[in-house]
Every structure is written in C-alpha cells, then in structure tokens.
Protein backbone atom coordinates (compact mmCIF):
# COMPACT_ATOMS: atom_id res chain seq x y z
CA UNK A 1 80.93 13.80 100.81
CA UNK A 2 79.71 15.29 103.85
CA UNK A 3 76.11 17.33 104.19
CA UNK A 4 74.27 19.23 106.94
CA UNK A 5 70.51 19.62 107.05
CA UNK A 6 68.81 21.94 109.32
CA UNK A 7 65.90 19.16 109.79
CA UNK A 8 67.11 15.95 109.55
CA UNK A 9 71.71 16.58 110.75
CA UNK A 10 74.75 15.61 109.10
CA UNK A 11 75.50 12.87 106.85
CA UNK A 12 78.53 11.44 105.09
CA UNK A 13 79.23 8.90 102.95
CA UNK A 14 82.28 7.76 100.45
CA UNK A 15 81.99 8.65 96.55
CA UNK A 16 85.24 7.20 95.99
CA UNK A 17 87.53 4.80 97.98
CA UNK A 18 90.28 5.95 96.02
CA UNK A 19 91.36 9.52 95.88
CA UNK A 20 93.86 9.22 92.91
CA UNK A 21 90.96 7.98 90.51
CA UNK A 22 88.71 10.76 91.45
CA UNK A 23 90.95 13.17 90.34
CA UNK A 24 92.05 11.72 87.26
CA UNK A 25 88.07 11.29 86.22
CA UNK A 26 88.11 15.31 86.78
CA UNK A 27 91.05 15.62 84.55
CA UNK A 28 89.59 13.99 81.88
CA UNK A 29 86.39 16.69 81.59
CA UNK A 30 86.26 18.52 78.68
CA UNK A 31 83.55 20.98 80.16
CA UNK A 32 79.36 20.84 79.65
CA UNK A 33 77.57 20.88 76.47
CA UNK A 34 74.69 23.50 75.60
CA UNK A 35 71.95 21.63 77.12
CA UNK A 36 68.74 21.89 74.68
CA UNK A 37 67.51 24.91 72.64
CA UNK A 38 63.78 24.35 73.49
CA UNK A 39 63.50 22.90 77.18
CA UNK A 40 60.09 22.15 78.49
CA UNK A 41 61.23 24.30 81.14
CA UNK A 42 62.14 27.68 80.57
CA UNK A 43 61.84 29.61 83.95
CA UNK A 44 63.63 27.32 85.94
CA UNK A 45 65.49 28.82 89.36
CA UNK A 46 66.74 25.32 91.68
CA UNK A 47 67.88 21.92 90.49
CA UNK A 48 65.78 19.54 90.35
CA UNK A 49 62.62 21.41 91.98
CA UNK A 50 61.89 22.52 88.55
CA UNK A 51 62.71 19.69 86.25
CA UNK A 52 61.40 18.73 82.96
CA UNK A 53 64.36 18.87 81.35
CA UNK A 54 64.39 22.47 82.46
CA UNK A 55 66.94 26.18 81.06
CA UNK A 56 69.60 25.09 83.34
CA UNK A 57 70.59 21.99 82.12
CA UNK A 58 73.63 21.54 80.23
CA UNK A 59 73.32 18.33 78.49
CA UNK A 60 70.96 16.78 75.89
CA UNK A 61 69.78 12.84 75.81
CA UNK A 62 72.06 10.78 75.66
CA UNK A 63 70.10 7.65 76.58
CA UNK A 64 66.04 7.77 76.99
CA UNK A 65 64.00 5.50 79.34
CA UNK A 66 60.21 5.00 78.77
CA UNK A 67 58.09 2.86 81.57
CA UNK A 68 56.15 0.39 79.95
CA UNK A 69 54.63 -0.71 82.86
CA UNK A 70 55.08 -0.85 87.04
CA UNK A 71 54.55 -4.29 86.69
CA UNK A 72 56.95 -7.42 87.15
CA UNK A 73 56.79 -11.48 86.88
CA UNK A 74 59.40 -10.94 89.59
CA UNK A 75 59.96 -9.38 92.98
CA UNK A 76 63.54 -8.70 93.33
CA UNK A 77 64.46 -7.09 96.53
CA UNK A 78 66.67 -4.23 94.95
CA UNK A 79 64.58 -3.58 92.31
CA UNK A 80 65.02 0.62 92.48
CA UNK A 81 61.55 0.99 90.60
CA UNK A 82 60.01 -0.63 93.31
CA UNK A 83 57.77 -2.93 91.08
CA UNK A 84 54.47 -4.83 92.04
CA UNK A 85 54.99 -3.22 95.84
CA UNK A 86 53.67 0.19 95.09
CA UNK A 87 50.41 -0.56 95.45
CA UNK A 88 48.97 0.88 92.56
CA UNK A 89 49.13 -0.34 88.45
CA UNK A 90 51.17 2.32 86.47
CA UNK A 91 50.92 0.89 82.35
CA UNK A 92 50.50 3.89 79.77
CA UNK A 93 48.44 3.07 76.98
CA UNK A 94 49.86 3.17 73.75
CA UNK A 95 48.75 6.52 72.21
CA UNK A 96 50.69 7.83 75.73
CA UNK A 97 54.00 5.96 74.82
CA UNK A 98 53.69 7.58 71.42
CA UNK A 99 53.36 11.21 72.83
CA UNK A 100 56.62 10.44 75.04
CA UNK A 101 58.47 8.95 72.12
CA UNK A 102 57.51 12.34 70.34
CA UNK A 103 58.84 14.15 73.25
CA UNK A 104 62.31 12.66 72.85
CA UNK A 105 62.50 13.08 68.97
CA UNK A 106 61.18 16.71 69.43
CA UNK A 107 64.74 17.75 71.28
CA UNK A 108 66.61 20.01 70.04
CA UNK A 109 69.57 20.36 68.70
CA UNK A 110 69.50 16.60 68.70
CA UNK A 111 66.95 14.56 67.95
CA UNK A 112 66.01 11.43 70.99
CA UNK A 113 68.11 8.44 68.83
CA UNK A 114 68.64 5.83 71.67
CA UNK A 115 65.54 4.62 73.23
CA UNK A 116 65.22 1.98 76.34
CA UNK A 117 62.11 0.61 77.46
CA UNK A 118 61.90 -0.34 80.90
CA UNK A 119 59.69 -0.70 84.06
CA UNK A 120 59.13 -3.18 86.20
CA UNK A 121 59.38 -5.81 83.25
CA UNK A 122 58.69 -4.16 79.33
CA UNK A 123 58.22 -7.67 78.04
CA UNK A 124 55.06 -8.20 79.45
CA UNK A 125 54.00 -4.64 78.61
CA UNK A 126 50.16 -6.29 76.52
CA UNK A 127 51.87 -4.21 73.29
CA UNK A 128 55.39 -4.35 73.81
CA UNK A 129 56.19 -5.79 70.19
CA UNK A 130 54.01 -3.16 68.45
CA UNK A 131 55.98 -0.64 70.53
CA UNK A 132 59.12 -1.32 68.99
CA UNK A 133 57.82 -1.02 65.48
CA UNK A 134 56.12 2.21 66.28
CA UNK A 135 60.17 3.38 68.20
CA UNK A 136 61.40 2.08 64.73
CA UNK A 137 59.03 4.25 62.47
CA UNK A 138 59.51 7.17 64.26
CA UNK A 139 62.94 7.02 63.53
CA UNK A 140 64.77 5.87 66.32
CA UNK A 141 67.93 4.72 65.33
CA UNK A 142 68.78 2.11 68.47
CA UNK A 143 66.30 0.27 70.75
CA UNK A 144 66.47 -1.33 73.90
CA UNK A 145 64.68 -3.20 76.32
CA UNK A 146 65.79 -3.24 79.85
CA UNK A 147 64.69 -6.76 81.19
CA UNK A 148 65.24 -9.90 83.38
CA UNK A 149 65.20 -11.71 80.29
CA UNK A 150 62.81 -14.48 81.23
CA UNK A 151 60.44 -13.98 78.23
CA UNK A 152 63.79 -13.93 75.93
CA UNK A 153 64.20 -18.11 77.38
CA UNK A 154 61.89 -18.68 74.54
CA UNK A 155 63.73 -18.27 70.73
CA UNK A 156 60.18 -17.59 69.10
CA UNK A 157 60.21 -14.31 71.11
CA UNK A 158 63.34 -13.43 70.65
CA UNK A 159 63.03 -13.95 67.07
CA UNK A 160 59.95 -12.36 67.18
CA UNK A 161 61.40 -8.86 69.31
CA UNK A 162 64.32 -8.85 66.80
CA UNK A 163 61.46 -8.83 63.54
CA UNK A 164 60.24 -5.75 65.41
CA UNK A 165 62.94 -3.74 65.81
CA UNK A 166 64.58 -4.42 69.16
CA UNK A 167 68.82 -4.12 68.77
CA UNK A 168 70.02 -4.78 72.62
CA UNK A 169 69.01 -6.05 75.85
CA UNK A 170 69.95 -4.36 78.91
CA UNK A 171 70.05 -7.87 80.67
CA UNK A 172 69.90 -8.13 84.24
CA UNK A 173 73.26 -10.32 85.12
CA UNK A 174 74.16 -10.52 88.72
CA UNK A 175 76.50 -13.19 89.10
CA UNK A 176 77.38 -16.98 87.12
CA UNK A 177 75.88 -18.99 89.73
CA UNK A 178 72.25 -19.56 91.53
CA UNK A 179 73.66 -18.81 95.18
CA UNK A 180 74.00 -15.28 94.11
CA UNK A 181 70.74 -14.95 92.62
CA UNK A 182 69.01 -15.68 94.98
CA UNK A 183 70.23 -13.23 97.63
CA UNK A 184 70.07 -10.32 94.65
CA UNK A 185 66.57 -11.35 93.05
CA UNK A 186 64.96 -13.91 95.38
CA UNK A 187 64.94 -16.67 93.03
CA UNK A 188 67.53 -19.46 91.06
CA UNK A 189 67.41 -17.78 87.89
CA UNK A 190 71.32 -18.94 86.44
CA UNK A 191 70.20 -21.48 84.02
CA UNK A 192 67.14 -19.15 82.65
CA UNK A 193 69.68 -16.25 81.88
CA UNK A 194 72.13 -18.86 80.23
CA UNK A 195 68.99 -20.03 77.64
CA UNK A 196 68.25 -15.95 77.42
CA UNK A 197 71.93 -15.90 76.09
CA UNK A 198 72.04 -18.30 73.58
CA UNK A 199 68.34 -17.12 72.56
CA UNK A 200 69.81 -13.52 71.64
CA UNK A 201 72.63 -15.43 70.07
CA UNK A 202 70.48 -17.38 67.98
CA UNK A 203 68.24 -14.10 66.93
CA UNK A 204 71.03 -12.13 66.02
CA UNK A 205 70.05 -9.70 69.18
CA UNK A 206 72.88 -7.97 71.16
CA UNK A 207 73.72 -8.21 75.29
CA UNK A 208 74.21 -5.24 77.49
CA UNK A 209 74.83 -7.16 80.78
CA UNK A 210 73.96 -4.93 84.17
CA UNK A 211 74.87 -6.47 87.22
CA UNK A 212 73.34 -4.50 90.31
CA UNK A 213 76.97 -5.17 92.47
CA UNK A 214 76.55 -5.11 96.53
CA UNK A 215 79.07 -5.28 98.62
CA UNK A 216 80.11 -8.69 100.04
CA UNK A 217 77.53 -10.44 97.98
CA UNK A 218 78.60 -10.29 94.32
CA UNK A 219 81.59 -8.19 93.51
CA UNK A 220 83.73 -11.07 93.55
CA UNK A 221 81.98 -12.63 90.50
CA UNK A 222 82.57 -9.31 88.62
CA UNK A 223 85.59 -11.12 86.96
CA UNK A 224 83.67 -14.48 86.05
CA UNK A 225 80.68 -11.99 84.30
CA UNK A 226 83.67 -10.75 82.16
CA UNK A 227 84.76 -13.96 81.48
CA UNK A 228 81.22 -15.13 80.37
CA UNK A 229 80.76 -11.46 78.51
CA UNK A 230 84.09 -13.00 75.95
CA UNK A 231 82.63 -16.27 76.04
CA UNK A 232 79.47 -15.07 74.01
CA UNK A 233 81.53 -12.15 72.36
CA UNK A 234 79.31 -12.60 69.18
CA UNK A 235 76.44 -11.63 71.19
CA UNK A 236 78.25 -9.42 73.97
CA UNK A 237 78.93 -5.31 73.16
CA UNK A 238 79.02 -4.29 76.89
CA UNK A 239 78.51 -4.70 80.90
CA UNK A 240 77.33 -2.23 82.52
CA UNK A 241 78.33 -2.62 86.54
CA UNK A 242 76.24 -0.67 88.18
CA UNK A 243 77.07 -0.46 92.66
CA UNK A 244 73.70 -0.59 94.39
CA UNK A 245 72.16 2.58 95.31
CA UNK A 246 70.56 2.61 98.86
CA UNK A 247 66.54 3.81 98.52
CA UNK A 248 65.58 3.68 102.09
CA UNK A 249 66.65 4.04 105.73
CA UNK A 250 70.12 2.46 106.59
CA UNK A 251 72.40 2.70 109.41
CA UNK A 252 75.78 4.84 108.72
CA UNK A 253 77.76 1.54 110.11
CA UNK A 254 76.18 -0.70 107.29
CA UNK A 255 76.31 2.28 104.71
CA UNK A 256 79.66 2.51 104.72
CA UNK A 257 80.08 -1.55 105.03
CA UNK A 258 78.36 -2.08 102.02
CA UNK A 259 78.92 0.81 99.76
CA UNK A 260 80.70 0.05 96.57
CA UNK A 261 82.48 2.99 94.61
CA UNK A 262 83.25 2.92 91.04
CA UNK A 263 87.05 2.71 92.33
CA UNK A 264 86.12 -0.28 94.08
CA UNK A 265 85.12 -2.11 90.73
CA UNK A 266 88.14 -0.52 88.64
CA UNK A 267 90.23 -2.23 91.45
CA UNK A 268 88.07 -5.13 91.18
CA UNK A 269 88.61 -5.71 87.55
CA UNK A 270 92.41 -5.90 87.64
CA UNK A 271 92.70 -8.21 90.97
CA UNK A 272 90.05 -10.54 89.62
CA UNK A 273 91.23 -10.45 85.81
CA UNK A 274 94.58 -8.80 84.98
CA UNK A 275 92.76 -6.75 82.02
CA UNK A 276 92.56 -3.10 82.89
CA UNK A 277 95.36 -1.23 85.01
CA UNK A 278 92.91 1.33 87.17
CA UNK A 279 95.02 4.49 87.12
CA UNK A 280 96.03 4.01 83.53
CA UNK A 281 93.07 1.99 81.44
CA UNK A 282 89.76 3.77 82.74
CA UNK A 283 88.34 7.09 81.86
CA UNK A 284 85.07 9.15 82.54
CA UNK A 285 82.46 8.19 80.34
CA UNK A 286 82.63 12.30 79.14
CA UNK A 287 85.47 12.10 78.42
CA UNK A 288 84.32 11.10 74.92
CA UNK A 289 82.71 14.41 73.90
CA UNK A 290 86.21 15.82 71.71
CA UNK A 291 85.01 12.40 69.13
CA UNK A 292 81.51 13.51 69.36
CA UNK A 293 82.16 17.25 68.63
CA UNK A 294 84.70 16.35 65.92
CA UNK A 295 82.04 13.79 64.35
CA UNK A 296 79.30 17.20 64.53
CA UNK A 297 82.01 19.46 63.27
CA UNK A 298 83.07 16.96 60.05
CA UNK A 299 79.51 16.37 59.18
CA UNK A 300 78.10 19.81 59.38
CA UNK A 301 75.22 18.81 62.11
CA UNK A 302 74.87 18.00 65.53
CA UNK A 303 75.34 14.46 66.91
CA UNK A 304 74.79 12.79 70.77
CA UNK A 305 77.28 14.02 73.22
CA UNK A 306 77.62 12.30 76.09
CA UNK A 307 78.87 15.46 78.39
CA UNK A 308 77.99 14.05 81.79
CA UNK A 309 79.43 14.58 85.24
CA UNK A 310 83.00 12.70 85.09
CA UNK A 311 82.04 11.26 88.52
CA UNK A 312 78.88 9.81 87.55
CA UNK A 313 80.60 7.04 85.41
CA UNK A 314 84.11 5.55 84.11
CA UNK A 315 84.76 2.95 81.43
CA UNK A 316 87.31 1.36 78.97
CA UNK A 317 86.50 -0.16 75.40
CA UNK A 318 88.35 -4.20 75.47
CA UNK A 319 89.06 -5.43 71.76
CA UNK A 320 88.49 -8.75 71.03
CA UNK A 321 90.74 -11.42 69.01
CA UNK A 322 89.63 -14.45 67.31
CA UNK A 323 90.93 -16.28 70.32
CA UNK A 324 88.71 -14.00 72.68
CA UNK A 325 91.69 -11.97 73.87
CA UNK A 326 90.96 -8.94 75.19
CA UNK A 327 93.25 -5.73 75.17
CA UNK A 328 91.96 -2.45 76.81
CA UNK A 329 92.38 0.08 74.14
CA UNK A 330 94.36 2.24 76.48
CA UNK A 331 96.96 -0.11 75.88
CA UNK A 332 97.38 0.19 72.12
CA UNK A 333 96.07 3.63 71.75
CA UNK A 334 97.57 7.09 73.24
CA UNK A 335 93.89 7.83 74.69
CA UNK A 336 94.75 11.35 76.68
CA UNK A 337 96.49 12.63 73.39
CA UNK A 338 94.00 11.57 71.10
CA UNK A 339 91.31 12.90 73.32
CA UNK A 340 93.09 16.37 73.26
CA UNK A 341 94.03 16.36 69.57
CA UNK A 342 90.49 15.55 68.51
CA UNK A 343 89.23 18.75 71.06
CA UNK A 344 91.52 20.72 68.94
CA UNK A 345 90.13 19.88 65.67
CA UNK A 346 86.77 19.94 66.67
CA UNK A 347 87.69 23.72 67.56
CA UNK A 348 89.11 24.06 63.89
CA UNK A 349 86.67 22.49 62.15
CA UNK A 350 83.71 24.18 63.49
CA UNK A 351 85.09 27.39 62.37
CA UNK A 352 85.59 26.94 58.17
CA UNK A 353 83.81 24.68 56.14
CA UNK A 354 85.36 21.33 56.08
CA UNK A 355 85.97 20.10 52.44
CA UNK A 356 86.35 16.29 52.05
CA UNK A 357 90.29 16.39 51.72
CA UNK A 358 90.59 18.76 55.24
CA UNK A 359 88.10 15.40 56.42
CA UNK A 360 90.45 12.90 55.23
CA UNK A 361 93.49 15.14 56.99
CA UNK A 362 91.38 15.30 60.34
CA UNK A 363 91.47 11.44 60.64
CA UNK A 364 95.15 11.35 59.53
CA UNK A 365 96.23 13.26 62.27
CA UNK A 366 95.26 10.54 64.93
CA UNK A 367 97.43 8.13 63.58
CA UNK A 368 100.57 9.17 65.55
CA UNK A 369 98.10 7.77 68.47
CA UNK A 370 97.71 4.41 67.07
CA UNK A 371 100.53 1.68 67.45
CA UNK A 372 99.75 -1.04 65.55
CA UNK A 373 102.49 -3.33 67.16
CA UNK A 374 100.66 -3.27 70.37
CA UNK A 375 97.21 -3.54 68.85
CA UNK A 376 95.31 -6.78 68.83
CA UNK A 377 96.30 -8.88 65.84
CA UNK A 378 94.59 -7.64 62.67
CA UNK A 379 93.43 -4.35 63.95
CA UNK A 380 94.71 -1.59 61.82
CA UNK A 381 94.46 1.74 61.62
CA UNK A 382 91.77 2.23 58.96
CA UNK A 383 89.78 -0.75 61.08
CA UNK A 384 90.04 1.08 64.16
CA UNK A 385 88.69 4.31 62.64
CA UNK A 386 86.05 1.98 61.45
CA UNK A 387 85.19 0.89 64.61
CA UNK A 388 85.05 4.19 66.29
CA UNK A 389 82.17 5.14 63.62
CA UNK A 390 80.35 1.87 63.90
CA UNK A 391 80.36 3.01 67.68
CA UNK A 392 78.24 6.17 67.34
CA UNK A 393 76.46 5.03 64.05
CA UNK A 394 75.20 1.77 64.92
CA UNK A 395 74.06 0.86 60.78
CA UNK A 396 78.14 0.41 60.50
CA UNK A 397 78.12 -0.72 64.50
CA UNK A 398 75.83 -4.27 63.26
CA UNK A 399 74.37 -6.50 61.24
CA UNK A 400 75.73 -7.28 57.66
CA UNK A 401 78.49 -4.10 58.60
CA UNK A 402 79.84 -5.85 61.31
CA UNK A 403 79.54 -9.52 60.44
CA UNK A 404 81.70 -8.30 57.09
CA UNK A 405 84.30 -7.50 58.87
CA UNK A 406 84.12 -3.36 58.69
CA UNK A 407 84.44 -3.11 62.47
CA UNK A 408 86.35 -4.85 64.73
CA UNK A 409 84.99 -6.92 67.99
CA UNK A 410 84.74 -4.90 70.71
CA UNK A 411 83.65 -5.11 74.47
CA UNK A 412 82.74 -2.29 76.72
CA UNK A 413 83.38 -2.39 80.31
CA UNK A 414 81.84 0.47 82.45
CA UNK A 415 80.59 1.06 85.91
CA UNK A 416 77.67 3.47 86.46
CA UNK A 417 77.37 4.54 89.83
CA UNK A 418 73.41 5.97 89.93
CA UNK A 419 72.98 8.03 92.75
CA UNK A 420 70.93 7.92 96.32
CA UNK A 421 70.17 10.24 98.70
CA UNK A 422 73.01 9.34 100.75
CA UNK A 423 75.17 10.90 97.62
CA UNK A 424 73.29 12.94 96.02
CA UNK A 425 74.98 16.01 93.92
CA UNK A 426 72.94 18.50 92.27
CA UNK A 427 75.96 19.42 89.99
CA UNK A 428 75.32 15.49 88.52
CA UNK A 429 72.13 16.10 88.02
CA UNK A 430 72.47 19.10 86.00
CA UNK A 431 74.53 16.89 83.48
CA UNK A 432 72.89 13.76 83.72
CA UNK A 433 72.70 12.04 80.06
CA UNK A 434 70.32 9.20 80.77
CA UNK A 435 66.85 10.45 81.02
CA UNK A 436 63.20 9.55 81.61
CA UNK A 437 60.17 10.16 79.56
CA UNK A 438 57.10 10.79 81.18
CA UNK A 439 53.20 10.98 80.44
CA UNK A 440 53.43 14.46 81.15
CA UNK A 441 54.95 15.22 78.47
CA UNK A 442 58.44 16.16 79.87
CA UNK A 443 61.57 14.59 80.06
CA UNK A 444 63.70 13.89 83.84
CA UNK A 445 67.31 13.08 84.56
CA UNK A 446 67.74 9.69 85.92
CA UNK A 447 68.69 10.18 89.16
CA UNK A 448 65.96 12.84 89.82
CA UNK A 449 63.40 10.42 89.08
CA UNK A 450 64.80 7.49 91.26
CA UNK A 451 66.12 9.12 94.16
CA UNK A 452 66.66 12.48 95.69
CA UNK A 453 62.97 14.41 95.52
CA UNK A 454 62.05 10.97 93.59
CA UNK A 455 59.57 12.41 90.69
CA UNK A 456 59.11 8.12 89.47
CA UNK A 457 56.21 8.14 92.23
CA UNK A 458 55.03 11.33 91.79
CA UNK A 459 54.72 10.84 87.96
CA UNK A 460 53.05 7.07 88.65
CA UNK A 461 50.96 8.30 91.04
CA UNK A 462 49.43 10.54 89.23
CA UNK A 463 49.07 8.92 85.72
CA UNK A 464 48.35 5.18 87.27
CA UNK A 465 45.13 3.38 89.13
CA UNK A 466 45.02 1.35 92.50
CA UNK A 467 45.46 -2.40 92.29
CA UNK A 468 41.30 -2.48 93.85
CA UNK A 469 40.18 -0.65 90.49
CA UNK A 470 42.65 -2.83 88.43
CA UNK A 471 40.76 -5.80 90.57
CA UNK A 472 37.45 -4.41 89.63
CA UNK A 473 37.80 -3.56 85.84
CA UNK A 474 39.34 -7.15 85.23
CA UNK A 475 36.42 -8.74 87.04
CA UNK A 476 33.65 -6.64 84.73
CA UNK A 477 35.93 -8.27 81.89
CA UNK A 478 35.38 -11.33 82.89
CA UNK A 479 31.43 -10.52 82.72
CA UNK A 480 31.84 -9.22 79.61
CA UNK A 481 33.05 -11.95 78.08
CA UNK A 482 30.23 -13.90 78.91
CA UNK A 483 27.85 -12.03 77.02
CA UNK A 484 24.33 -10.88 77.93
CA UNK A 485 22.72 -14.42 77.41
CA UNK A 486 20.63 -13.51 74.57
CA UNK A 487 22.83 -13.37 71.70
CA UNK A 488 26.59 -14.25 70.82
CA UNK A 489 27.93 -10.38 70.54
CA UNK A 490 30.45 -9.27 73.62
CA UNK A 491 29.93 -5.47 75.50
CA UNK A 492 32.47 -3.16 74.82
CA UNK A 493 33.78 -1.99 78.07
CA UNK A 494 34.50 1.69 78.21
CA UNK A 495 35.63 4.24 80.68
C-alpha cells in the first residue's frame, strides 16, 4: 500500500507478503450486505468522519465490544487500549452499559446477538457478574469476556462467571512459555494462563485464544499454541492470531522488519505444523455470507452475516478426532463449490416461499460436496450439517447439544489483521463487522475506534474523570466510612 499526504509525505507499508493469497481472499467475496435499516447516522458524506454506525455502511454487527472499564491489574506494553496510561479513569456505570447493550439489540434488520466485554480488564469491572445476567436477560444469545484471564486462576470465579451467563473467553495467549511473556506483557504469566485453562475446563466455559503475534518475538510459537489449543480441545473452539498493529511513531526500516501479514501466519501454520496448505485450506472470513443468506432465506428472517472486507481476515475450521487429529475442512469438503452452490440457493430461496420438503432438498444438494472417505472418522454427512448449525446457533453449538454428540469437535483457526495507521483502508472500514458500543449512544467499527482518527479517546475522554478526582472521591470514601462520630449511620456520598 502506498499513500501521499499533503502534510505529513508518503508512506508505504506491506498488507500482504504474498501476492497469490491476496488475490485468492478477493476471489472468495461474495459482495457487501445492506448495512442497517435505521443507522444512528443518516446524513453521513466521508468515512469515518461521520461514524456512528452511519448510511454508508454496508454491514451490520457481527461481533459487539462494550468497555467495562480503562482499567487493568496489568500493564502490557502492546496493550492497543492503552490501559492505566491514559491518565484519566474511563468505567461506565451500569445504567450506561444497559443503554449501550440496548443500542446493539435495537439494530436493525438484525438484532446485536454476540456481545464481548472488554477494556483494559472486564473482570475487575465492580459489577461485571451482574453485567452478564443483565447481557443474558436482554436476550443476548452469546457472551464474552475479553481478558488476561488472571481472575479466571480461581475455579470459584469461573464457576461463578459461568452461573451468570458468560459462554467464552477471548483469552489473551501469547506464547507456551514465560520468556515470551514477558517481552509481550511485561510479566511471567505461563503458569497463571495454564490454571485459567483448566479453570474454564472445570466450569464448563469455552477458550477463544488471541495471541497478539510480533515479528521475531512470538510467531514461532504459533504452532505450539495450536498444539496446546488440541490439547484442551474440550475447552478450545478457536485462536484468534491477531499480527500487532503499530499505534505510534516507528521508523519505516523497523516497520517493515517487524510487520507480520496474515500471509505470514498462513505460511506459518503449515511450516510449523503440516495442518493447513495456504493457497488451498484458508479463506476470507466473508466468504461465509452464501451459509448465512441461505440460513435467512430457509428460515424466513434475517440472521448475522459476516460480510466484511476479504482482506481484513482469513480462516479455516480444523475437525477434531477422538485422538485430537485435526483435518482442515478444506480437505474433506469441496469449500469453493459449496460456497457457490449455497449463493445460488440463497438466490432461489429468497424468491418463493420455502416449504419444509424444498428445505430438506436445499441441504441435499450439498452433499455432492461432502466426501466422507476423506472426512475425519465418524463425521458424516448429517453430523456435518449439524455442525454447521451448531456454528451459527450456539443452543445446538454447546452444552448438553454438544456433549450428546449432535455436533462434531471443531477448532477454528483464523488470523485477524486489525488495522493501524500505517494501513489504514477506508474501504475496510466501511465493512468492518466487529464493532464498539459507546456511552453515546452509537455504535463504531473497530478499527475506527483504535486507530486511524482514533474515536476510543475521544469517546473516554469525554465520558471519563482524571485519576486526581478518582484520587479525591476515594479519599472522601474513606471519610465516609468513618462516620460523623456521633452515631453509627454512614453519609451517602453523592455527586
């Protein structure tokens, strides 16, 4: 990518290191959704001046993130939220988390369903647990929590986050070993994330590991966090690789030394496990929008479509043996094909009313796709199709649905390459998936509020108070407690 501004010169910087997997992520594209029918924004003229999510852009949420808090029981040195160094506290109060909540399930045509708190650290959020009952009530049908996991070392709060509602955590996972950690997060933190593990294990909680990967300090350990990933397959649905983004000044020379493309990690994956081929095994994470118009069509209503940018992500889905064997499903399934076939009947179906018999036929016609002689031993047909559902209706995706044996184990591998400013494409933003709920009441695309015009500190800023107020109000707490002397009653403190 190469860029010329009139104030500040030209820059450059790679996207991909390989120029035959950028073009097959294009080919898989099966164009932009419809965006929502009542944006916040309705007047909007340049991406992303006039955010919120705003009339020109084309995709719904996919995934929501609400900040807890801004603050953090660690100080990791790529943290991109830039926790405890801001110098000011940024914690909504509950009654605000429920208004953004609302925000998300107001969308339309689909409803917010997939909800991940984040900040700094949710856990420590003073009402985090009473959060995810309220996310659960309001009918929320998946929720997350974005964390270091250090709280999670203790089983009575993992039990205790799993009572309340919370389905996955969004673990940070940078590497199998302390050396690591401690370049990436400042700290030996390998044998708290291994008690974290078998914590979630023990609740009945899923993992979504995300290892931050930079360049010449932790991609080679990308194939040992796979490894691990099958090790705790009962626990495991997915790792989420994402390439470190670059949030302040940095020389072109280092830039390019330490940039890390999503090619870079497909490569990665094969010369470090032998799983997934890279030209044949990995598609853009859009390219899944034919299943998700087909579900829409064969239901009669509209369902999450994940129709972002094909360069902002790529993935495969691994299934799993008994003997933790893993087989991309490229491998076993005719992928491209399906993907096509599906587009097709998603066209068909959305044009008559589908009776249950023209259903069953729909689902019949992607078995020329299937070879079960490849397949993973076990896996049929009907079980795949199972599988697929349990994927976008997580009731059949867990719990007693999956420990019966309706779905099949599965393991998602994906790389999600967030942007900087070095890389910044307004075309990605228009179609970002993941979004951010804010106190104001509207809704930004990830990379809009981390980087580029960076709305995180504008929004924090103005809905937060300095740390010398925080400092103040804590020490007229303290006061309070003590009483007035004369009797045993406490002050309220107000204002």
């Amino acid at each position: 990518m190469e860029k010329t501004c009139p104030t500040h010169g030209d820059f450059r910087d790679t996207v991909y290191s390989d120029a035959k997997m950028y073009l097959k992520m294009e080919e898989w594209s099966f164009g932009d959704n419809r965006g929502l029918s009542n944006p916040a924004v309705t007047t909007a003229k340049t991406c992303p001046e006039d955010c919120g999510l705003c009339n020109l852009h084309t995709s719904h949420t996919g995934l929501a993130n609400v900040d807890l808090t801004n603050r953090c029981n660690m100080t990791c040195p790529v943290c991109f939220a830039n926790a405890n160094a801001a110098g000011y506290l940024y914690e909504p109060d509950f009654e605000t988390v429920r208004k953004m909540l609302q925000a998300l399930r107001d969308q339309k045509p689909v409803a917010g369903r997939i909800v991940q708190f984040s900040g700094g650290e949710p856990t420590i959020y003073p009402r985090f647990l009473d959060v995810l009952r309220m996310a659960k009530e309001m009918g929320f049908s998946h929720l997350q929590a974005a964390t270091n996991g250090l709280k999670f070392t203790s089983l009575e709060f993992a039990e205790q986050a799993k009572e309340a509602g919370l389905h996955t955590l969004y673990l940070q996972f940078d590497g199998v070993c302390d050396d690591v950690y401690r370049k990436t997060r400042g700290e030996s933190l390998w044998e708290k994330k291994l008690r974290a593990i078998e914590n979630v294990k023990k609740a009945g909680l899923k993992i979504v590991y995300v290892p931050t990967i930079v360049k010449g300090v932790n991609d080679h350990q990308i194939g040992d966090i796979i490894r691990l990933a099958l090790e705790y397959i009962e626990c495991s649905s997915g790792i989420s690789f994402q390439p470190v983004a670059f949030t302040g000044r940095i020389a072109r020379r280092e830039l390019e030394s330490k940039r890390f493309t999503l090619s870079d990690f497909a490569h990665a994956v094969q010369q470090q496990t032998g799983i997934a081929d890279p030209y044949e095994d990995w598609f853009p994470l859009s390219c899944v929008t034919p299943f998700s118009k087909l579900i829409s069509a064969l239901r009669g209503e509209e369902t999450t479509t994940l129709s972002c940018h094909p360069h902002c992500s790529l993935g495969t889905y691994l299934f799993v043996d008994q003997n933790r064997k893993a087989v991309p499903v490229t491998q076993f399934v005719d992928v491209g094909p399906m993907l096509r076939e599906m587009d097709e009947l998603a066209r068909k179906a959305s044009t008559r009313r589908i009776q249950f018999f023209t259903k069953i036929s729909a689902w019949n016609n992607l078995r020329k796709f299937f070879h079960e002689d490849k397949a993973p031993k076990d896996l049929t047909f009907n079980k795949f199709l199972q599988t697929l559902q349990g994927m976008t209706d997580k009731k059949y995706g867990r719990g007693e649905a999956e420990s019966g044996g309706f779905t099949y184990r599965t393991l998602m591998l994906a790389g999600m390459h967030f942007m900087d400013s070095y890389n910044y494409d307004i075309e990605r933003v228009k179609r970002c998936v993941i979004h951010y709920a804010a106190p104001n009441g509207l809704i930004y695309p990830f990379c809009a509020y981390n980087s580029g015009p960076v709305f995180r500190e504008r929004i924090e800023k103005e809905f937060s108070i300095p740390f010398e107020t925080q400092e103040a109000m804590r020490n007229l707490r303290v006061q309070a407690k003590k009483g007035c002397g004369t009797c045993a009653s406490e002050p309220e403190l107000v204002g």
